[in-house]
Protein backbone atom coordinates (compact mmCIF):
# COMPACT_ATOMS: atom_id res chain seq x y z
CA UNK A 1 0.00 0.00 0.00
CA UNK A 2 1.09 3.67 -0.46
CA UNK A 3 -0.63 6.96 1.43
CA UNK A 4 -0.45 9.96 -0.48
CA UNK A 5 -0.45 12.57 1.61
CA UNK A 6 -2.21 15.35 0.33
CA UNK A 7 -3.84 17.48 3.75
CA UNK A 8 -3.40 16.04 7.65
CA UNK A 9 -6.14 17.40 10.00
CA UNK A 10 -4.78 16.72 13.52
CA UNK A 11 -6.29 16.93 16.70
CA UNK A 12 -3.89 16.51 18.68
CA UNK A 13 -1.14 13.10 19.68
CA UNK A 14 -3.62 10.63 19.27
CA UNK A 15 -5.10 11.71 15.89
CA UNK A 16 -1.25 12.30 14.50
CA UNK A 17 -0.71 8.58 15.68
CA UNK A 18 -3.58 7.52 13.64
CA UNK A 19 -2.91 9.92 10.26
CA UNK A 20 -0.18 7.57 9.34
CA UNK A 21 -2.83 4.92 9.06
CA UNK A 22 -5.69 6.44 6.80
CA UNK A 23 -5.28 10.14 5.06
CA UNK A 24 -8.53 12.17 4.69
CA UNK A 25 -9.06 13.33 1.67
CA UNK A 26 -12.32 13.14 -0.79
CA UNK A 27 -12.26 12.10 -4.76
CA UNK A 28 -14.15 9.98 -7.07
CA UNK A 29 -12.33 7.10 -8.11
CA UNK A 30 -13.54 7.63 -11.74
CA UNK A 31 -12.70 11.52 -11.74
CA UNK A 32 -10.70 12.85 -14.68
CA UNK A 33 -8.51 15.00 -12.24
CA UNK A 34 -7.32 11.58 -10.80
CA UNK A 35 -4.99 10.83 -13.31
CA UNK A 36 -3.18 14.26 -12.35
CA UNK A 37 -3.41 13.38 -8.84
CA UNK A 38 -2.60 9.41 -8.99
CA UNK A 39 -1.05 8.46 -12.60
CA UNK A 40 -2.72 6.88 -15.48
CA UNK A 41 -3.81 3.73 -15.32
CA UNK A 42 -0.88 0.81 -15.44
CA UNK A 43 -0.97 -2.36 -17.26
CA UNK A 44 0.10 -5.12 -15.27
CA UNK A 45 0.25 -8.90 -15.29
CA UNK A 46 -2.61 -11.18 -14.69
CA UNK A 47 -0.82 -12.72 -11.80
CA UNK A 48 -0.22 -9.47 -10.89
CA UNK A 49 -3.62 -8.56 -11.03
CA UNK A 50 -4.98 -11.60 -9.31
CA UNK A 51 -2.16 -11.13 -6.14
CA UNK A 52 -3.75 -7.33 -5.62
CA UNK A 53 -7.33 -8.63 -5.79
CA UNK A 54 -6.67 -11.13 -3.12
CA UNK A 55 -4.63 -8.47 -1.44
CA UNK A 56 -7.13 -6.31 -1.04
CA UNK A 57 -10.30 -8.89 -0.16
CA UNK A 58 -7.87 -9.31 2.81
CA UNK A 59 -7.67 -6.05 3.95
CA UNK A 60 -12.28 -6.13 3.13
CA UNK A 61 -12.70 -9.03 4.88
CA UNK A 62 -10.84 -8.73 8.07
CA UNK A 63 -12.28 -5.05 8.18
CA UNK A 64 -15.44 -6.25 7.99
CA UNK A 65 -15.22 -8.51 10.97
CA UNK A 66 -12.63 -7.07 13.33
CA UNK A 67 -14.84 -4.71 15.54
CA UNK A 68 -13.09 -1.59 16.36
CA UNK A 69 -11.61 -1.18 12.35
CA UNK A 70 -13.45 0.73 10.32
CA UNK A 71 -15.06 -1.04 7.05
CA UNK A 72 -14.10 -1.05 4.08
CA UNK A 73 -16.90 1.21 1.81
CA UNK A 74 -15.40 0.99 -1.51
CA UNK A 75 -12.05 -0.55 -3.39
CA UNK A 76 -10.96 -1.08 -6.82
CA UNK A 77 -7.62 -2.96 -8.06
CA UNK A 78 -7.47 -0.12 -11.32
CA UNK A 79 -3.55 0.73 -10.87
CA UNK A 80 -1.81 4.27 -11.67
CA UNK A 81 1.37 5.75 -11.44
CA UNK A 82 4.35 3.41 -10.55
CA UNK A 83 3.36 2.52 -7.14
CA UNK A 84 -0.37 2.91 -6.05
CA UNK A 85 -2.22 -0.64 -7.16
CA UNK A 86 -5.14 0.09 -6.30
CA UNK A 87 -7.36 2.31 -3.95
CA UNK A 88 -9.35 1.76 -0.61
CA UNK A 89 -11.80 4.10 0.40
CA UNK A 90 -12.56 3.77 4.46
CA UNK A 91 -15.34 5.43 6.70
CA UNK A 92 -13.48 7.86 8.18
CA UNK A 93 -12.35 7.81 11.51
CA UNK A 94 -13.57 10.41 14.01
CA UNK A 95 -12.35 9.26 17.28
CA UNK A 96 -10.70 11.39 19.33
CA UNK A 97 -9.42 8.75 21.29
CA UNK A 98 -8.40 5.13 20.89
CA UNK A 99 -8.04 2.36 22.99
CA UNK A 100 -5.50 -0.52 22.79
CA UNK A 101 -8.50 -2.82 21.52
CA UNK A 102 -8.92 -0.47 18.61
CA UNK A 103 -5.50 -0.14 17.62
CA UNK A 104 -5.15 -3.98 17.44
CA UNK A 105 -8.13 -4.23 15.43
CA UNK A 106 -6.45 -1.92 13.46
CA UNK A 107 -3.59 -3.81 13.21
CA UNK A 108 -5.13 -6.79 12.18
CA UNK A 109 -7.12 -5.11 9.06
CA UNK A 110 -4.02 -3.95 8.30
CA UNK A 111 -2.11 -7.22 7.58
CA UNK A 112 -5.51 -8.64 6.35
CA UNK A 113 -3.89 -8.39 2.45
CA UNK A 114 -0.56 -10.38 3.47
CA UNK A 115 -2.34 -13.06 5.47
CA UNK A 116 -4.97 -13.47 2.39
CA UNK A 117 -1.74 -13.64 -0.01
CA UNK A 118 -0.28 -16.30 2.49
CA UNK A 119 -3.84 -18.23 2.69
CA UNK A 120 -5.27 -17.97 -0.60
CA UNK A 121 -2.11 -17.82 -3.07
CA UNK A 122 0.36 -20.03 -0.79
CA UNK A 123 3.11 -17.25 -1.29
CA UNK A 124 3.88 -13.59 -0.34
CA UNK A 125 4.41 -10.68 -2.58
CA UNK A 126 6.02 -7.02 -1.53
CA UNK A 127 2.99 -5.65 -1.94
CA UNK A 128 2.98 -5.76 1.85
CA UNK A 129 5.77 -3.40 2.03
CA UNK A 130 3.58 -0.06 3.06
CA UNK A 131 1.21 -2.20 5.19
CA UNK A 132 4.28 -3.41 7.54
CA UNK A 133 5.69 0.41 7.65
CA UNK A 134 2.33 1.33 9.26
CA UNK A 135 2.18 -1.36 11.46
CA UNK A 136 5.53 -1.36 12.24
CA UNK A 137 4.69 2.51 13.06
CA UNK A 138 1.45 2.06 14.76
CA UNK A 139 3.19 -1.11 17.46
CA UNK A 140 5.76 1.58 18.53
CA UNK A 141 3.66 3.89 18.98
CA UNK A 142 1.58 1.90 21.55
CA UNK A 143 4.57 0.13 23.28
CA UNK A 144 6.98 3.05 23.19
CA UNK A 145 4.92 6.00 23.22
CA UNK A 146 1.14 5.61 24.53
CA UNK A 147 2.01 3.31 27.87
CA UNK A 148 0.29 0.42 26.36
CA UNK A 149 3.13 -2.39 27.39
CA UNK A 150 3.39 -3.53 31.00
CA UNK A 151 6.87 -4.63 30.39
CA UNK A 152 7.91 -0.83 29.62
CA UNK A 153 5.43 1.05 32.01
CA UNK A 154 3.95 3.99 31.95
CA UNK A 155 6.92 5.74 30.34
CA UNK A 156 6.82 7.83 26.70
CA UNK A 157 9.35 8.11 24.44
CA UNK A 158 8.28 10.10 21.67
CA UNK A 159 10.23 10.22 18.20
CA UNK A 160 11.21 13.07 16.63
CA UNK A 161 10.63 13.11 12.44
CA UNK A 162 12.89 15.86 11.49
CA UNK A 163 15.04 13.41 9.79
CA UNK A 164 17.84 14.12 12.31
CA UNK A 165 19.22 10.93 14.16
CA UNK A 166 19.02 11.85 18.16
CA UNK A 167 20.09 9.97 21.07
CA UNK A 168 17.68 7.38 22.65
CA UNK A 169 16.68 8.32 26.07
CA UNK A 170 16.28 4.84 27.67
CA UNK A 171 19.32 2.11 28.09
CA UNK A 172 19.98 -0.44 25.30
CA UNK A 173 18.18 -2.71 27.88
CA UNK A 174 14.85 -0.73 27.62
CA UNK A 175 15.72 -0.92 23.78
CA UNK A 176 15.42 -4.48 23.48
CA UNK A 177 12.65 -5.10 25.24
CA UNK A 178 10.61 -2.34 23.43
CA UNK A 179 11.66 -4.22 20.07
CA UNK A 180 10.72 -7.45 21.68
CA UNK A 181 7.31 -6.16 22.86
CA UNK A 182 6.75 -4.97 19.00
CA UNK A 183 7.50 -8.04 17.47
CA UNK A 184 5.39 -10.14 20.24
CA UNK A 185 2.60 -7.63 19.58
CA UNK A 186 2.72 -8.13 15.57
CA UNK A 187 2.73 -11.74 15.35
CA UNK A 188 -0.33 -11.98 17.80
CA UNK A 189 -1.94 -9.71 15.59
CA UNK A 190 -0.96 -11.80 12.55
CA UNK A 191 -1.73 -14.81 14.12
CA UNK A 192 -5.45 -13.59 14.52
CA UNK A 193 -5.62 -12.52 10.98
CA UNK A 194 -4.76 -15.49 9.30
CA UNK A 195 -6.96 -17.43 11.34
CA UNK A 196 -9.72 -14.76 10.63
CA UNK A 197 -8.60 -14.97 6.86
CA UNK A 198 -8.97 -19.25 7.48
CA UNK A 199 -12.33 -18.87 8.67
CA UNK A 200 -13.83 -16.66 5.94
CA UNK A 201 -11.28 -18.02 2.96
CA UNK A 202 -14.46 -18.61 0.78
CA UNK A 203 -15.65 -14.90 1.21
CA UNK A 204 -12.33 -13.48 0.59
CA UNK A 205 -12.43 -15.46 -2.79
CA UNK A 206 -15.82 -14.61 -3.88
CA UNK A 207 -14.42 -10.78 -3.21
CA UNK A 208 -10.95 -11.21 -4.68
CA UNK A 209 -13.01 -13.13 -7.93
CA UNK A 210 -15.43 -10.08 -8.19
CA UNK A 211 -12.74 -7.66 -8.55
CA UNK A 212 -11.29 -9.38 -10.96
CA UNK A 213 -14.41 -9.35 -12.76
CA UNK A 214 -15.82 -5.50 -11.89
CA UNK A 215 -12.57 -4.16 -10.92
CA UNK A 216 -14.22 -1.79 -8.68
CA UNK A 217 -16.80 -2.83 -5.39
CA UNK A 218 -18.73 -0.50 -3.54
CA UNK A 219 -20.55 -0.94 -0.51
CA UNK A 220 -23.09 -2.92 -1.65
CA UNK A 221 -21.88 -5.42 -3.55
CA UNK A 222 -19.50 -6.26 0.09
CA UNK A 223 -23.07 -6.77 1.88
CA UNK A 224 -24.16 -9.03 -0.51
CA UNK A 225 -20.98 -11.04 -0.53
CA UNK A 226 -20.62 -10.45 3.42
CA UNK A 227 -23.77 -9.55 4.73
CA UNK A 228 -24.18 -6.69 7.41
CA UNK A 229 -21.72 -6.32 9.63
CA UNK A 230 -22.22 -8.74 12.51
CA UNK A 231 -21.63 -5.63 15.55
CA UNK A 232 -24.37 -4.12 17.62
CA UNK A 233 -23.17 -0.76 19.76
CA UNK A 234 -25.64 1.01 21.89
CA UNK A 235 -24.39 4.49 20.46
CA UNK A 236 -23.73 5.43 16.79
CA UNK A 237 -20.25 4.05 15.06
CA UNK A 238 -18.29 5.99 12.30
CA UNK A 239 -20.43 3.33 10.13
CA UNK A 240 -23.54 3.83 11.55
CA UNK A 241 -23.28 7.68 10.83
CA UNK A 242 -21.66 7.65 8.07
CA UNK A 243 -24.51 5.37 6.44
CA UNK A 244 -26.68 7.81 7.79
CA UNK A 245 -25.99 9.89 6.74
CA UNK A 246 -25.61 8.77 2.94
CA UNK A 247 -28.93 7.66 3.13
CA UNK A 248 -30.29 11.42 4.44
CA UNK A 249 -28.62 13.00 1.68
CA UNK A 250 -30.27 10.54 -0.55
CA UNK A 251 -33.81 11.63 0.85
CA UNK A 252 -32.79 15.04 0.54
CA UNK A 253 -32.13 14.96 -2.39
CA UNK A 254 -35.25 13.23 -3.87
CA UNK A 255 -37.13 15.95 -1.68
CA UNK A 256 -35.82 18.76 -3.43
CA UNK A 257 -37.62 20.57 -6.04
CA UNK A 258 -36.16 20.55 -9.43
CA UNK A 259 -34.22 23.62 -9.79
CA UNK A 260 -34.72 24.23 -6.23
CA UNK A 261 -32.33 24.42 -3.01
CA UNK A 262 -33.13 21.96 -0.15
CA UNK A 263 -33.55 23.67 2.87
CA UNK A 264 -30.79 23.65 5.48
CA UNK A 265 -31.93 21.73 8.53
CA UNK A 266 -28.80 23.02 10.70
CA UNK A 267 -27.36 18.89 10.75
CA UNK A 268 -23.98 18.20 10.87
CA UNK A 269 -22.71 17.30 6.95
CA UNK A 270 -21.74 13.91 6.45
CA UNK A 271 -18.78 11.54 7.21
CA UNK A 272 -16.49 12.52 3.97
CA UNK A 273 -14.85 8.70 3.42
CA UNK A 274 -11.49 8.36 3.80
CA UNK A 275 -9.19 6.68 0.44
CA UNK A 276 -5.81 5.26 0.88
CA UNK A 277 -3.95 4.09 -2.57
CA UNK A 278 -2.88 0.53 -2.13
């Protein structure tokens, strides 16, 4: 995967933490302006093709079912430029905060494409490569920096990104057991993947097989391949508003008089969905 980083909102440590994991910003797939933005479109191999359509029903699938990661709303395996694949669009993540639950979940969606290469396919491409920086990233951040990892304590350590190399401000002892703790924490959550990837291998097919065929899956065609997601929450998820509020738009829409202007009803606009080239 690769994140083009085009506009960062942050809201402070937590929200920085998680930019490195989805960028915000809002495009249609099938806009003109895209090939400015992304590339042209790239002709690649058929075994090419087939490895980033199984890579990405990964990433769908486990998304689907991990709780705390936010689903997948629409993907497409159409490559441009000399890196990007393919493109994810995500509801977009308005948490202020995140808990240790959600960042594994996180985790796990995130290594959903190399498990699915490593269950489906039998073998591994690089297309990982981006996926592992994140996680790599994100497994730091939690041990290192948020006071996630009993063996470290409640002790930060942030890391400076100017580029310049600094001194570490904990012993080489400290330093090993943070990489330990990162490397303990990443195979747990590939361990979970792959068996999540085992238990819904025919689903990631049918997914992987209808890319191949339509190239690009919205929403709708994942519900009919995965049915709703299987999560009830007493209070309204990213998903749950952002399907909202699609569907108000919708009825606004219909309701407005033909070279009218719908009325403003003073509600907050919604969720704009969140695409990451792959």
């Amino acid at each position: 995967m690769v994140i083009i980083a085009l506009h960062v909102m942050s809201r402070g440590v937590i929200i920085d933490f998680t930019s490195f994991f989805c960028i915000s910003f809002s495009f249609s797939f099938l806009h003109p302006n895209n090939q400015i933005l992304l590339g042209f479109k790239q002709v690649i191999s058929k075994l090419e093709r087939k490895t980033v359509a199984y890579h990405e029903s990964g990433h769908a699938v486990s998304g689907w079912f991990l709780e705390h990661a936010e689903p997948l709303l629409k993907v497409t395996i159409v490559p441009r430029g000399t890196a990007a694949l393919g493109f994810a669009q995500y509801v977009p993540n308005e948490n202020l905060l995140m808990t240790k639950e959600q960042l594994f979940d996180m985790t796990c969606m995130t290594l959903g494409g190399r498990a699915a290469e490593q269950v489906l396919l039998g073998k591994i491409s690089t297309g990982a490569q981006n996926d592992l920086e994140k996680v790599t990233k994100m497994t730091y951040a939690q041990v290192a920096v948020y006071g996630f990892s009993d063996k470290v304590g409640l002790l930060s350590f942030p890391q400076r990104e100017d580029g310049f190399e600094m001194s570490k401000p904990y012993s080489n002892k400290t330093g090993a057991i943070i990489d330990g703790e990162v490397r303990e924490w990443v195979a747990k959550a590939y361990e979970k993947t792959v068996q999540l990837i085992e238990e819904h291998k025919e689903q990631v097919a049918q997914i992987a097989e209808l890319l191949l065929e339509k190239e690009v899956l919205h929403q709708e065609d994942l519900v009919r391949v995965l049915g709703e997601r299987p999560f009830k929450s007493s209070e309204l998820t990213n998903y749950d508003r952002f399907k909202q509020g699609f569907e108000d738009e919708e009825t606004k829409s219909m309701q407005t008089p033909e070279g009218g202007i719908a009325d403003d009803d003073g509600s907050a606009p919604p969720l704009v969905p969140q695409v990451v080239p792959t």
